[in-house]
Protein backbone atom coordinates (compact mmCIF):
# COMPACT_ATOMS: atom_id res chain seq x y z
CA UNK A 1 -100.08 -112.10 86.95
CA UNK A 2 -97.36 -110.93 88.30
CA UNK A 3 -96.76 -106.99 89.21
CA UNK A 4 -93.79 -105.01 88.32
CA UNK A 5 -94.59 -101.84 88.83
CA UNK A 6 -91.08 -101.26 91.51
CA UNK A 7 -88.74 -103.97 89.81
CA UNK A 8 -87.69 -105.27 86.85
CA UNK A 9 -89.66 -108.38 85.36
CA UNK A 10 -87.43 -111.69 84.19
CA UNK A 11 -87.74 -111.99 80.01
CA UNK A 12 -90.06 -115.24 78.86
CA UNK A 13 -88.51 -118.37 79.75
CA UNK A 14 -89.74 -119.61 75.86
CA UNK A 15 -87.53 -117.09 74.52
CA UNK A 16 -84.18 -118.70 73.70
CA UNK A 17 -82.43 -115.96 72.20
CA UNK A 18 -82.33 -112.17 73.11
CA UNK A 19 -82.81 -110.85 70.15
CA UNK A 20 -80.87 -107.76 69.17
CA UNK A 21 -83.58 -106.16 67.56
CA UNK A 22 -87.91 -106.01 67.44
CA UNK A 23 -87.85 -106.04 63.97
CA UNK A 24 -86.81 -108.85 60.74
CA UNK A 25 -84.58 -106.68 58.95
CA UNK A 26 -84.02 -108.97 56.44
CA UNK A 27 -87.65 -108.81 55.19
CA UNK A 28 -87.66 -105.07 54.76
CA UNK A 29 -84.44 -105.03 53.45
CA UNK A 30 -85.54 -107.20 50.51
CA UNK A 31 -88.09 -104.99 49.76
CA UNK A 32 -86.14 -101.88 48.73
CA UNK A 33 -83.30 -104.19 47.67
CA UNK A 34 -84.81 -107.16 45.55
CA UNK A 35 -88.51 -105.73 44.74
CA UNK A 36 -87.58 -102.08 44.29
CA UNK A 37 -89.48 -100.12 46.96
CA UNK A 38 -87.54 -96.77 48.03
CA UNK A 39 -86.61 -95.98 51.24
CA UNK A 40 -88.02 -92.73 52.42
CA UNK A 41 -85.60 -90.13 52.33
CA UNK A 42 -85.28 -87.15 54.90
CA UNK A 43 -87.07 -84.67 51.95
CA UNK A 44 -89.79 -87.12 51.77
CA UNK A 45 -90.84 -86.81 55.48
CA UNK A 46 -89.98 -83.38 55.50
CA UNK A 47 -93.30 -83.02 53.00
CA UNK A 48 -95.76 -84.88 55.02
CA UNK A 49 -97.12 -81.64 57.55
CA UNK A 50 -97.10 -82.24 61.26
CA UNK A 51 -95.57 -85.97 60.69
CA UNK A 52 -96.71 -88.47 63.24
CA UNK A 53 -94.52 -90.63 64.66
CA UNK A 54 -94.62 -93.38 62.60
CA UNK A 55 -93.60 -91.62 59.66
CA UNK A 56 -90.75 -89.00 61.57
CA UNK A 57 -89.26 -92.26 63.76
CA UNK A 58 -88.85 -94.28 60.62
CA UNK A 59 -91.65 -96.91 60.96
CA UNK A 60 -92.61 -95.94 57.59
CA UNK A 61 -89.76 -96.60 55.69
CA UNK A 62 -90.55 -96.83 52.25
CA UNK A 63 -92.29 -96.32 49.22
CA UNK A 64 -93.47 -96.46 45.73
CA UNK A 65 -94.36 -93.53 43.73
CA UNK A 66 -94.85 -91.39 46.68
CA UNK A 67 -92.99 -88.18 44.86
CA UNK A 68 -96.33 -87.82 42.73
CA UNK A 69 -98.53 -88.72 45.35
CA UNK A 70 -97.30 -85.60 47.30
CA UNK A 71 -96.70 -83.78 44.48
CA UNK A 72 -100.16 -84.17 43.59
CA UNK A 73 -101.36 -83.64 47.53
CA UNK A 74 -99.08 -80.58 47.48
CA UNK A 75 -100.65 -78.94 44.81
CA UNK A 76 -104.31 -79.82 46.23
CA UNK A 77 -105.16 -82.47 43.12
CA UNK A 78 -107.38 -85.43 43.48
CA UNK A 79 -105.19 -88.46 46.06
CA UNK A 80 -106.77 -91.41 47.41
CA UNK A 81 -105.49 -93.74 49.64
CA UNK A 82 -106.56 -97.53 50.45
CA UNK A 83 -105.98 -99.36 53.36
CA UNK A 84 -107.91 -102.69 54.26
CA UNK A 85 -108.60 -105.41 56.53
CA UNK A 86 -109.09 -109.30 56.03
CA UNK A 87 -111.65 -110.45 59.05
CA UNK A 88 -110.33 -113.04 60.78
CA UNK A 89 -110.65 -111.61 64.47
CA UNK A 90 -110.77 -108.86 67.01
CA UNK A 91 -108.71 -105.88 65.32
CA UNK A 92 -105.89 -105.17 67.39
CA UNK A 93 -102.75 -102.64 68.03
CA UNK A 94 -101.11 -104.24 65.04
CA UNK A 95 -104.07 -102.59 63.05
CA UNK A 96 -103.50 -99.35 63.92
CA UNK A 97 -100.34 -98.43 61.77
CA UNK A 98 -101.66 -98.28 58.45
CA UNK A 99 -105.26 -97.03 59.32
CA UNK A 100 -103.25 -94.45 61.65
CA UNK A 101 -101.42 -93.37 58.28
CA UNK A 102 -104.63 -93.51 56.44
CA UNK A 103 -106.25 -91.24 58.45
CA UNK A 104 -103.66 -88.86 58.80
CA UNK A 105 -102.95 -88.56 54.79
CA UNK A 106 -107.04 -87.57 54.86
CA UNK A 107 -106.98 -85.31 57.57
CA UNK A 108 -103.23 -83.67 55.92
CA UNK A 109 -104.52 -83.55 52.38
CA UNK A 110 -108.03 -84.49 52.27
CA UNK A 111 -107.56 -87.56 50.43
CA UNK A 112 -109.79 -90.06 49.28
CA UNK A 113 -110.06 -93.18 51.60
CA UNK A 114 -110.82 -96.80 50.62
CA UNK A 115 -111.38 -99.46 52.67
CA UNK A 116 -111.58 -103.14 51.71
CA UNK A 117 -112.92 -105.81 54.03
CA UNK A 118 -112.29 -108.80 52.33
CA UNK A 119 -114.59 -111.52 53.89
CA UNK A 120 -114.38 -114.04 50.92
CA UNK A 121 -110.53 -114.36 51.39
CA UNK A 122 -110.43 -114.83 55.08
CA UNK A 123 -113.48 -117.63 54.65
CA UNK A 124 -111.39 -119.09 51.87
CA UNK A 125 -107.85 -119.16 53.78
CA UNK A 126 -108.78 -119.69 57.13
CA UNK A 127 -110.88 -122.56 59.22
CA UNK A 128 -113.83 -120.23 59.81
CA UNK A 129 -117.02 -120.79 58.56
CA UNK A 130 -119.22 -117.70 56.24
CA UNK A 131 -121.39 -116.86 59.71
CA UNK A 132 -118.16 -116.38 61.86
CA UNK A 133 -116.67 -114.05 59.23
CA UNK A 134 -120.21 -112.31 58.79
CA UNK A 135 -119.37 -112.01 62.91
CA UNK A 136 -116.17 -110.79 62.27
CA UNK A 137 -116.74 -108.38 59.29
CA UNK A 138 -119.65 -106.60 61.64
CA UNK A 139 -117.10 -106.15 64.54
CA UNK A 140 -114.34 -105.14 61.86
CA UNK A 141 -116.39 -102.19 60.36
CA UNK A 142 -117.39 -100.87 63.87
CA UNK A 143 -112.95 -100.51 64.41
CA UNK A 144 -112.70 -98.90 61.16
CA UNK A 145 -115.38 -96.42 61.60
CA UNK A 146 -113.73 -95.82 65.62
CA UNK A 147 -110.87 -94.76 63.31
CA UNK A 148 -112.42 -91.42 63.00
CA UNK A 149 -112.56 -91.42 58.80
CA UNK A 150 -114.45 -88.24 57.72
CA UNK A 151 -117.51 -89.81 55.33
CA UNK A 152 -117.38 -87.42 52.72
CA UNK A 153 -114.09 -88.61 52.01
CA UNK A 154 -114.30 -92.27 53.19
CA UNK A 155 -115.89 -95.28 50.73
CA UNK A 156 -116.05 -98.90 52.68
CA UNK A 157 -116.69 -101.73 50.81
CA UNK A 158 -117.20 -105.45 51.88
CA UNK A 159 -115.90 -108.18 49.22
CA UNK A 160 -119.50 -109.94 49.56
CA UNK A 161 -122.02 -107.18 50.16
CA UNK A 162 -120.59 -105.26 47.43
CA UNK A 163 -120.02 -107.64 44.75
CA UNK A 164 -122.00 -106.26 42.35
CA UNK A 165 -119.50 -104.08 41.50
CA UNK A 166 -116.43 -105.61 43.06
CA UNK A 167 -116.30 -109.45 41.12
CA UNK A 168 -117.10 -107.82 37.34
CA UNK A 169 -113.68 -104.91 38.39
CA UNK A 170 -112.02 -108.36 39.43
CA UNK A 171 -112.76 -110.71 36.13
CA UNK A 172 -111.74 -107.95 34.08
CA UNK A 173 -107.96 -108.28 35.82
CA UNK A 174 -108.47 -111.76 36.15
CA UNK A 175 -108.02 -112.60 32.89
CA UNK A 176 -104.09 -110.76 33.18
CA UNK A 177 -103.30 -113.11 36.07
CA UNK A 178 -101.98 -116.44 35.27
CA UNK A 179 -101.39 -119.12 36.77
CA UNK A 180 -97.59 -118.69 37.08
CA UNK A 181 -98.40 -115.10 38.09
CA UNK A 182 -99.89 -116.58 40.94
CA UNK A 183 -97.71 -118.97 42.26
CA UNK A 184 -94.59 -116.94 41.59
CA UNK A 185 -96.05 -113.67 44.10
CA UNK A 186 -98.03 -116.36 46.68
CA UNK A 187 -96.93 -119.91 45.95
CA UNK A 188 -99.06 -122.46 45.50
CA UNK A 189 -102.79 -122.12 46.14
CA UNK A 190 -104.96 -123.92 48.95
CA UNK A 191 -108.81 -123.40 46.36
CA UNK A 192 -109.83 -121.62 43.96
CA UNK A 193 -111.10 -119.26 45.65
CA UNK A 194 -107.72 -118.12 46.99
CA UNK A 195 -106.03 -118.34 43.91
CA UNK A 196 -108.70 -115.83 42.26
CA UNK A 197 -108.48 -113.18 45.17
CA UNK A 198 -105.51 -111.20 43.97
CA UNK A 199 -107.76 -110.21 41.24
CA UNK A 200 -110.16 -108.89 44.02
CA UNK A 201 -107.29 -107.65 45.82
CA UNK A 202 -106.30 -105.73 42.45
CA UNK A 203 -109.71 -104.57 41.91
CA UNK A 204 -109.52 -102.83 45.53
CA UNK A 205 -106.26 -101.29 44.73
CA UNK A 206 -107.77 -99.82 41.01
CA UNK A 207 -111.31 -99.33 42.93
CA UNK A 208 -110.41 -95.36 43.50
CA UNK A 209 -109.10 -94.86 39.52
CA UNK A 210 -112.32 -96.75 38.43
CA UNK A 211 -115.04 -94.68 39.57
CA UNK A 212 -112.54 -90.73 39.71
CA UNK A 213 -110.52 -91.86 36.52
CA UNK A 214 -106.70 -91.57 36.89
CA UNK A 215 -105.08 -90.22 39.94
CA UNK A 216 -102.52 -90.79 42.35
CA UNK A 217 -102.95 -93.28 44.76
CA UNK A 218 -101.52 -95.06 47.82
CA UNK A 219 -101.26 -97.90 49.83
CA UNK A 220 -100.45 -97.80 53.86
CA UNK A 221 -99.47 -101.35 54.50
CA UNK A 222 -97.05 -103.85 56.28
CA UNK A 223 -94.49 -105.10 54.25
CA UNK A 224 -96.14 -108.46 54.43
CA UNK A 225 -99.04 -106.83 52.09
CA UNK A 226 -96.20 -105.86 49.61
CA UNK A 227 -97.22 -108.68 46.70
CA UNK A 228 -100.80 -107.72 46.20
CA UNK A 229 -99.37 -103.75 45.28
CA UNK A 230 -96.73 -105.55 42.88
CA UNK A 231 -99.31 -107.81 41.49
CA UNK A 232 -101.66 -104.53 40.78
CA UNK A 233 -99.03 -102.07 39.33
CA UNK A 234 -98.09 -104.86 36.61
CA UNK A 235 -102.00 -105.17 35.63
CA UNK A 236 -102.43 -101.33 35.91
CA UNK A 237 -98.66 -101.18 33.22
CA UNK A 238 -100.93 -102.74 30.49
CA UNK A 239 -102.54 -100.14 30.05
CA UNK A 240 -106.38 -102.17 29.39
CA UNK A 241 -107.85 -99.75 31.75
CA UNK A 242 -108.02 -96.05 32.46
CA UNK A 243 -105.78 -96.36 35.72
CA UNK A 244 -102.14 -95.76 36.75
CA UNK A 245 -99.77 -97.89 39.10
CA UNK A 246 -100.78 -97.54 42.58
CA UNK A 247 -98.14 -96.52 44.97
CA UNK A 248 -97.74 -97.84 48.47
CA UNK A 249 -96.61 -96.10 51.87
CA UNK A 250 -94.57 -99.43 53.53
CA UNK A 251 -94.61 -99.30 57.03
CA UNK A 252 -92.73 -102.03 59.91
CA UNK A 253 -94.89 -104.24 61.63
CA UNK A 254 -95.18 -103.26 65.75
CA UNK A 255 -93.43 -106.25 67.34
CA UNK A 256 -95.85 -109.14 68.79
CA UNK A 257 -95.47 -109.02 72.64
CA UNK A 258 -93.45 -111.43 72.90
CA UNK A 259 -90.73 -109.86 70.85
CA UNK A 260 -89.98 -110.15 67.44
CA UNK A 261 -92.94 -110.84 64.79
CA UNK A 262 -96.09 -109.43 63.65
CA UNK A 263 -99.20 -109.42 65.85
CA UNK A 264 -102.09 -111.86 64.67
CA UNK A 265 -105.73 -111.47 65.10
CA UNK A 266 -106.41 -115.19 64.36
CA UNK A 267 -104.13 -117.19 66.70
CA UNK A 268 -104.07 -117.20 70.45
CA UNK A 269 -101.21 -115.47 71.34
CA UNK A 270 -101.06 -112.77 73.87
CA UNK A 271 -102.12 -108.81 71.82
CA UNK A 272 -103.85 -106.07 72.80
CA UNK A 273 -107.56 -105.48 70.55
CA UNK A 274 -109.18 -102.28 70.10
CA UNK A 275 -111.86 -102.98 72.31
CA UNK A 276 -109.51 -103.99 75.59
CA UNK A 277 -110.29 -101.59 78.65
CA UNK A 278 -107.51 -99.71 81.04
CA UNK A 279 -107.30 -102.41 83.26
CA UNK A 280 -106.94 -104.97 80.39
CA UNK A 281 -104.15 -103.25 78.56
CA UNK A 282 -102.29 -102.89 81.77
CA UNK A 283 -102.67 -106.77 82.81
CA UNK A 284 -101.48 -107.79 79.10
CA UNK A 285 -98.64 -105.42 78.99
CA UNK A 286 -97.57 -106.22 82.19
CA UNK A 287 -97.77 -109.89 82.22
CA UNK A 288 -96.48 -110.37 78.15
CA UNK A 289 -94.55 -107.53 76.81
CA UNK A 290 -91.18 -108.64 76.13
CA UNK A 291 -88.59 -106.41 78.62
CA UNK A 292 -85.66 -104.77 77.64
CA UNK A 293 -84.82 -104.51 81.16
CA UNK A 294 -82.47 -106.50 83.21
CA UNK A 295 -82.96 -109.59 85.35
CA UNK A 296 -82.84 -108.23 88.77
CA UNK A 297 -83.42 -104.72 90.42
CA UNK A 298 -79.67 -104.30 91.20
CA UNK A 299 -78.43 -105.53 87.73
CA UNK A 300 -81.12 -103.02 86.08
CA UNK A 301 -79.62 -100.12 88.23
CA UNK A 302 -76.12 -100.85 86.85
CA UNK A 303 -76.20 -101.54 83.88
CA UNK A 304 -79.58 -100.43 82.48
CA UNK A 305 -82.46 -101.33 80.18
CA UNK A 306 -82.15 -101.71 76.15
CA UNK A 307 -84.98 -99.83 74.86
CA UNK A 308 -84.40 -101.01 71.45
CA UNK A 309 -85.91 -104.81 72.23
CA UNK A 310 -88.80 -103.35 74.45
CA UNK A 311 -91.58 -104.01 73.42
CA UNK A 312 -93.49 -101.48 75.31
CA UNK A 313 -90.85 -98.58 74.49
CA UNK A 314 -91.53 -99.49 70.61
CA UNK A 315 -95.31 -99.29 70.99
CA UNK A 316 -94.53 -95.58 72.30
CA UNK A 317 -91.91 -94.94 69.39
CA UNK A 318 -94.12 -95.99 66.55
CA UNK A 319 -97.44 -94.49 67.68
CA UNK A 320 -98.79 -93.90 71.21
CA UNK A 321 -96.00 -91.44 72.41
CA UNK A 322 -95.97 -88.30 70.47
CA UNK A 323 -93.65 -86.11 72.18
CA UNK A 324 -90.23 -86.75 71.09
CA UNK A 325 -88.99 -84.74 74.39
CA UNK A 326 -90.92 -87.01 76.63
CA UNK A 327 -89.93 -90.28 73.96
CA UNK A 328 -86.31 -89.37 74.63
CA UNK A 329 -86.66 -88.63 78.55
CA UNK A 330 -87.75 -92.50 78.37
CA UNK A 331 -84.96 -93.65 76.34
CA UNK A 332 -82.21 -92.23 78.44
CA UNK A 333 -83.54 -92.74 81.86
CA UNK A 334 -84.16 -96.54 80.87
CA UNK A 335 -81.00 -96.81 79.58
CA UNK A 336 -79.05 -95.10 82.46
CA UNK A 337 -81.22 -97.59 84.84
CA UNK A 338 -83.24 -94.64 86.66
CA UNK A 339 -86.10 -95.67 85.06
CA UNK A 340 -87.50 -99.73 85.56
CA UNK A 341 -89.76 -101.92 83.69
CA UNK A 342 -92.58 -101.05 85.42
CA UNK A 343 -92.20 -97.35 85.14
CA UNK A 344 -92.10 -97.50 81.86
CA UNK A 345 -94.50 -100.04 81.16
CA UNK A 346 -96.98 -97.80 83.38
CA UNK A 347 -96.44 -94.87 81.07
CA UNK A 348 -96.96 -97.60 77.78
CA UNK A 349 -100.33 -98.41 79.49
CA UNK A 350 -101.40 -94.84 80.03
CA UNK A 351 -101.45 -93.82 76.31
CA UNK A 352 -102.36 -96.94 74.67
CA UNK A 353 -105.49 -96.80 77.21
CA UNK A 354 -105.91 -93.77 76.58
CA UNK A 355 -105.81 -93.55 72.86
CA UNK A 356 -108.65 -96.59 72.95
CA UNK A 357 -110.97 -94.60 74.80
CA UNK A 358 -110.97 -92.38 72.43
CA UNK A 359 -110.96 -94.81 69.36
CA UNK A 360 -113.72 -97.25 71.73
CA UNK A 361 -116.02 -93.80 72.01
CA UNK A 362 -116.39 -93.39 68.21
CA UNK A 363 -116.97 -97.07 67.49
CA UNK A 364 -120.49 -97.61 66.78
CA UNK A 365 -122.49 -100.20 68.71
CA UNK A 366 -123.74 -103.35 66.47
CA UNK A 367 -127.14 -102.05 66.25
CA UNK A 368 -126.16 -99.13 64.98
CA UNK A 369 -123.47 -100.26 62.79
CA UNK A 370 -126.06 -100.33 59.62
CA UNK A 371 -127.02 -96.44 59.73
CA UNK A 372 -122.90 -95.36 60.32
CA UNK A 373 -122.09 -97.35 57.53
CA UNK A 374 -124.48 -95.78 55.36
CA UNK A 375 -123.00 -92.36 54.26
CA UNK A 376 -119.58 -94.81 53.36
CA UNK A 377 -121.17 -96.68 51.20
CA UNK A 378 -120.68 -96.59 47.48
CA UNK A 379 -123.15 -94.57 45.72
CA UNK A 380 -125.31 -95.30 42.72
CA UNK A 381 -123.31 -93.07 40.71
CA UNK A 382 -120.04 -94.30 41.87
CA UNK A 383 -120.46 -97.55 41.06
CA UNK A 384 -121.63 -96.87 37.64
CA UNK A 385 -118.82 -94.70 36.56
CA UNK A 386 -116.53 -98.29 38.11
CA UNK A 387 -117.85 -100.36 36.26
CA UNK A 388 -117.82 -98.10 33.16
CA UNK A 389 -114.15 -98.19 33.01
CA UNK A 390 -114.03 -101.91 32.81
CA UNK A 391 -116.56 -101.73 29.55
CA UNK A 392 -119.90 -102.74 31.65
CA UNK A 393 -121.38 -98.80 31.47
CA UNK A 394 -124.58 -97.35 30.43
CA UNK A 395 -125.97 -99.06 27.87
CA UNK A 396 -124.58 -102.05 29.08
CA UNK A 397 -127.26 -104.54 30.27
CA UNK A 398 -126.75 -106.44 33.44
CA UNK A 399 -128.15 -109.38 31.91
């Protein structure tokens, strides 16, 4: 590890090209332009009290149906949201966006939170066996409950624990998927078992209208989780079940360290997880982030960093620094050249490591993990009333 605290640090060597931008703007751009999202519009974040960064900086971007979700919020009516995670590793920064909105659209208008943990897709799509996604599940749930979710409001469910109630929800859709469905949202399938998820995926999305009956509903996600919305507002249009289309709340991926790209918790590149300590964050940071500085002290001093490709200047901008005074301090002094790398890699370091204490001191410990999860579990009641709206209520024998 190198330390450049004082100067300016040199950009990867594996980099070929600087790259003008963080971000594939051609990705989100197709989303609002070829699969008819909406960007969010100035009234839109006007609406959402107290806006956090990521949706007043533009890292949420846009939408579906979010006019009646925040009508509905607005006038104090029944809003869930869902937000999910697939385990297939440590959760890291790149998590934090959409269970960062989640949390806030509870906290703003007490709405109802879902979250999915779908264990049998990861097992199915990835070279892990059942016991390390059991692993991974357990260490998932401990992140999501360090999120801070308020119980009363807050349902988890786990694809295999909760099955149940989850695979009848998911045959009923099934049958409304096709083949040609399938391949045209996700291309051709690897097994069976990943060509009958979206209907589990679906069944998540529908999971809040199923057991409280029709009501708005939204989706925090990256763009990449885009299809499985589409693929449940066509099944909700035909209008078999007593559900609506689910909306969605799109949000920008934070850049991987090395520059542009999503983080990934299942390869071996460089990321910060939820669990990584002060001294961790700063060695990663340090040693990976991609710089928008220049390549020597002198250079830097004339001509100035490009916060727009710095990697730790966009972790501040989407989430970790919420002062826009201080946020814009940052952006001019880096660009006049006052400010170096290092400076402003030291302040990146401070509030991410400081924002995981907090999230590390309300994440249960494994052996506690069981009692938590309790009060978010789905309740007798709840999943009756589910799997009544699919046909499979009282009166209904199991077997």
């Amino acid at each position: 590890m190198h330390d450049d605290t004082n100067t300016t640090d040199a950009r990867p060597t594996d980099q070929s090209a600087d790259p003008s931008t963080t971000e594939p703007p051609d990705e989100y751009d197709r989303l609002v332009g070829e699969f008819g999202a909406d960007p969010l519009t100035d009234d839109q974040r006007d609406r959402f009290p107290d806006a956090p960064p990521l949706i007043r900086r533009g890292r949420a971007y846009a939408g579906r149906d979010l006019d009646r979700f925040l009508a509905a919020a607005e006038a104090g009516e029944r809003v869930s949201v869902v937000t999910g995670v697939g385990p297939s590793g440590p959760m890291h920064l790149g998590h934090v966006v959409a269970f960062s909105l989640a949390r806030y659209l509870q906290a703003s208008f007490d709405a109802h939170v879902l979250v999915p943990l779908s264990d049998d897709e990861k097992y199915c799509t990835r070279e892990q066996t059942l016991a390390e996604t059991r692993a991974y599940t357990r260490e998932n749930l401990r992140d999501v409950l360090g999120f801070g979710f308020d119980p009363d409001l807050t349902t988890v469910v786990v694809d295999t624990a909760d099955a149940d109630v989850l695979y009848p929800l998911a045959t009923a859709l099934a049958k409304d998927v096709t083949p040609a469905t399938y391949e045209a949202v996700y291309g051709a399938a690897e097994n069976v078992g990943a060509s009958f998820y979206p209907a589990m995926q679906a069944a998540h999305l529908l999971l809040p209208q199923f057991v409280d009956g029709p009501h708005p509903t939204t989706v925090p996600i990256a763009v990449d989780q885009d299809p499985h919305v589409r693929l449940a507002r066509d099944l909700a249009a035909k209008e078999r079940f007593p559900v609506t289309k689910p909306g969605a709340l799109l949000a920008k991926f934070l850049p991987a360290l090395s520059g542009p790209g999503k983080m990934n918790s299942s390869d071996d590149a460089p990321r910060i997880d939820l669990t990584a300590d002060r001294e961790t964050v700063r060695e990663v940071l340090m040693e990976h982030a991609y710089s928008g500085g220049r390549d020597s002290l002198d250079a830097h001093r004339e001509h100035g960093g490009d916060p727009a490709v710095d990697v730790a200047f966009q972790y501040l901008r989407a989430v970790f620094e919420p002062d826009d005074s201080v946020l814009g301090r940052l952006d001019r002094e880096y660009r006049s050249g006052e400010l170096l790398t290092g400076e402003l890699k030291d302040h990146a370091v401070d509030r991410i490591a400081t924002f995981l204490e907090a999230h590390q001191s309300r994440r249960p410990s494994d052996d506690a993990l069981d009692d938590a999860l309790e009060p978010y579990r789905l309740t007798d009641a709840e999943r009756e009333r589910a799997l009544a709206a699919v046909g499979l209520g009282p009166g209904v024998r199991p077997v």
